[in-house]
Protein backbone atom coordinates (compact mmCIF):
# COMPACT_ATOMS: atom_id res chain seq x y z
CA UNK A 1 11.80 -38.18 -23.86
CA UNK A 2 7.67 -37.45 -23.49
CA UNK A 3 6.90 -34.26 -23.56
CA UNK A 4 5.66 -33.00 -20.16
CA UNK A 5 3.41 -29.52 -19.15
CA UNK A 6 1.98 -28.03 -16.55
CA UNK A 7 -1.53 -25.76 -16.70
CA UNK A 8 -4.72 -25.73 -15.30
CA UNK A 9 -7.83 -27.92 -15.20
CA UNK A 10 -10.61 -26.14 -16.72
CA UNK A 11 -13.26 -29.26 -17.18
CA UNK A 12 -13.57 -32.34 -15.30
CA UNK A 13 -17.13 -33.35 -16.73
CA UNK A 14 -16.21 -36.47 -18.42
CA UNK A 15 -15.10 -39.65 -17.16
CA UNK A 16 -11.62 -40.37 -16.81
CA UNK A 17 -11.04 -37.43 -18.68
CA UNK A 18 -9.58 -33.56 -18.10
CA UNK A 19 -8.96 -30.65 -20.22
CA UNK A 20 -5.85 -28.64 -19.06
CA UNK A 21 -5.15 -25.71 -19.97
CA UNK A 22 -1.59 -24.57 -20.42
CA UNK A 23 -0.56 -20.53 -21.08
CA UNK A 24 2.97 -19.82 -22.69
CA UNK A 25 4.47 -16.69 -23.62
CA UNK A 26 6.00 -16.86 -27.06
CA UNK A 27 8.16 -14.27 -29.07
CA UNK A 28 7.34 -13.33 -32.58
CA UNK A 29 10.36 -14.32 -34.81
CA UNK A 30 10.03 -10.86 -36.71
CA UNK A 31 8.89 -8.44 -34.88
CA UNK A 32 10.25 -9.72 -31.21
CA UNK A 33 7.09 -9.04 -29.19
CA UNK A 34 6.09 -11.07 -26.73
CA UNK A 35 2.51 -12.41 -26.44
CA UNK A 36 0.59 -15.28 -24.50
CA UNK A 37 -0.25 -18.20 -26.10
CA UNK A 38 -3.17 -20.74 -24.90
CA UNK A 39 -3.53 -24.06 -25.67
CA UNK A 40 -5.55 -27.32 -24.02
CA UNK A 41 -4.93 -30.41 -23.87
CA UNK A 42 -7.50 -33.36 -22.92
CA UNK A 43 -5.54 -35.56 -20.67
CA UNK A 44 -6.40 -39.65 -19.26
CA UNK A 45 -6.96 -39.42 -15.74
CA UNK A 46 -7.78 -42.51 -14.92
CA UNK A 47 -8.92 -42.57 -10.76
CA UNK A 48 -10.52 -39.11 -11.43
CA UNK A 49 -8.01 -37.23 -9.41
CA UNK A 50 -8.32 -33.73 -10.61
CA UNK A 51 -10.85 -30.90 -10.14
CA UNK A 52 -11.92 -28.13 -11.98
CA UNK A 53 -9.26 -25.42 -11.17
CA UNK A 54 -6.24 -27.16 -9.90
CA UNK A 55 -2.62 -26.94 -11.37
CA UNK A 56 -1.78 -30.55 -12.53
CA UNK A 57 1.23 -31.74 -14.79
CA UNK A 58 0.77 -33.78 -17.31
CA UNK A 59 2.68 -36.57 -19.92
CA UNK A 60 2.58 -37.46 -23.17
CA UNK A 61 1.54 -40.89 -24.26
CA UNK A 62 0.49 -43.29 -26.76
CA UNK A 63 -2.95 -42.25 -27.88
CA UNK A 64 -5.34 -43.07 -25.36
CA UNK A 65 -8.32 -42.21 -28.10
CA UNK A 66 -8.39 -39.82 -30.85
CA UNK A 67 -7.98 -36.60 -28.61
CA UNK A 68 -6.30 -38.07 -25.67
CA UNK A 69 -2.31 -38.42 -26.01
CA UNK A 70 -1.23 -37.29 -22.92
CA UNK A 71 -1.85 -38.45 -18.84
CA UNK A 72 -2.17 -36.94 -15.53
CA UNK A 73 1.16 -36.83 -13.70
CA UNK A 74 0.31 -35.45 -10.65
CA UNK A 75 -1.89 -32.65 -9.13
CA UNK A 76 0.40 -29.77 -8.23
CA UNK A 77 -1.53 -27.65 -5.97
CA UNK A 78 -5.80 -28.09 -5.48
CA UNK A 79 -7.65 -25.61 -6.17
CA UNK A 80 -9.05 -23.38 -3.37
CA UNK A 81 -12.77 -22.92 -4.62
CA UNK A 82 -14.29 -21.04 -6.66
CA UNK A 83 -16.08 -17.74 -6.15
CA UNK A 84 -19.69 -17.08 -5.70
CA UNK A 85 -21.03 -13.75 -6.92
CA UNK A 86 -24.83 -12.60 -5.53
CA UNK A 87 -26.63 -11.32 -7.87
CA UNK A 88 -28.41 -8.27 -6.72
CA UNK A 89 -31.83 -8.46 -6.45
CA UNK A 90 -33.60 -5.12 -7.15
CA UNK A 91 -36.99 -4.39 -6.27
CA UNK A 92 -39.75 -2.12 -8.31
């Protein structure tokens, strides 16, 4: 069975291509703490679907190119934009 996970889009640059983003939380076999793991993936998407920002699920594959093994499933929930901050202007 393919391996499937869900994360975030955090570039859409390329063509036909996105890297997700994917944040686990793993437990140290010794000591038993917990801690967040991070991890992206560049996934095939091939109409271009996917923003920056939006939580997407994706597949494993067969090797689409040397970085690209897995696919874009389906886009989970779009993202809702993304935040300007103004820079303050200061005056001499």
């Amino acid at each position: 069975m393919a391996k499937t996970l869900t994360g975030i889009v955090t570039s859409d640059v390329a063509d036909k291509t996105i890297t997700v983003t994917v944040t686990s939380r793993e437990t140290h076999p010794i000591y038993g703490k917990q801690y967040t793991v991070t991890r992206k993936y560049a996934a095939h998407d091939e109409d271009n679907i996917a923003k920056k920002g939006d939580k997407v699920t994706i597949s494993e594959t067969r090797p689409v190119s040397k970085r690209k093994a897995f696919k874009l499933d389906a886009v989970v929930e779009k993202s809702r934009g993304s935040i300007e901050l103004k820079d303050d202007e200061v005056e001499a």
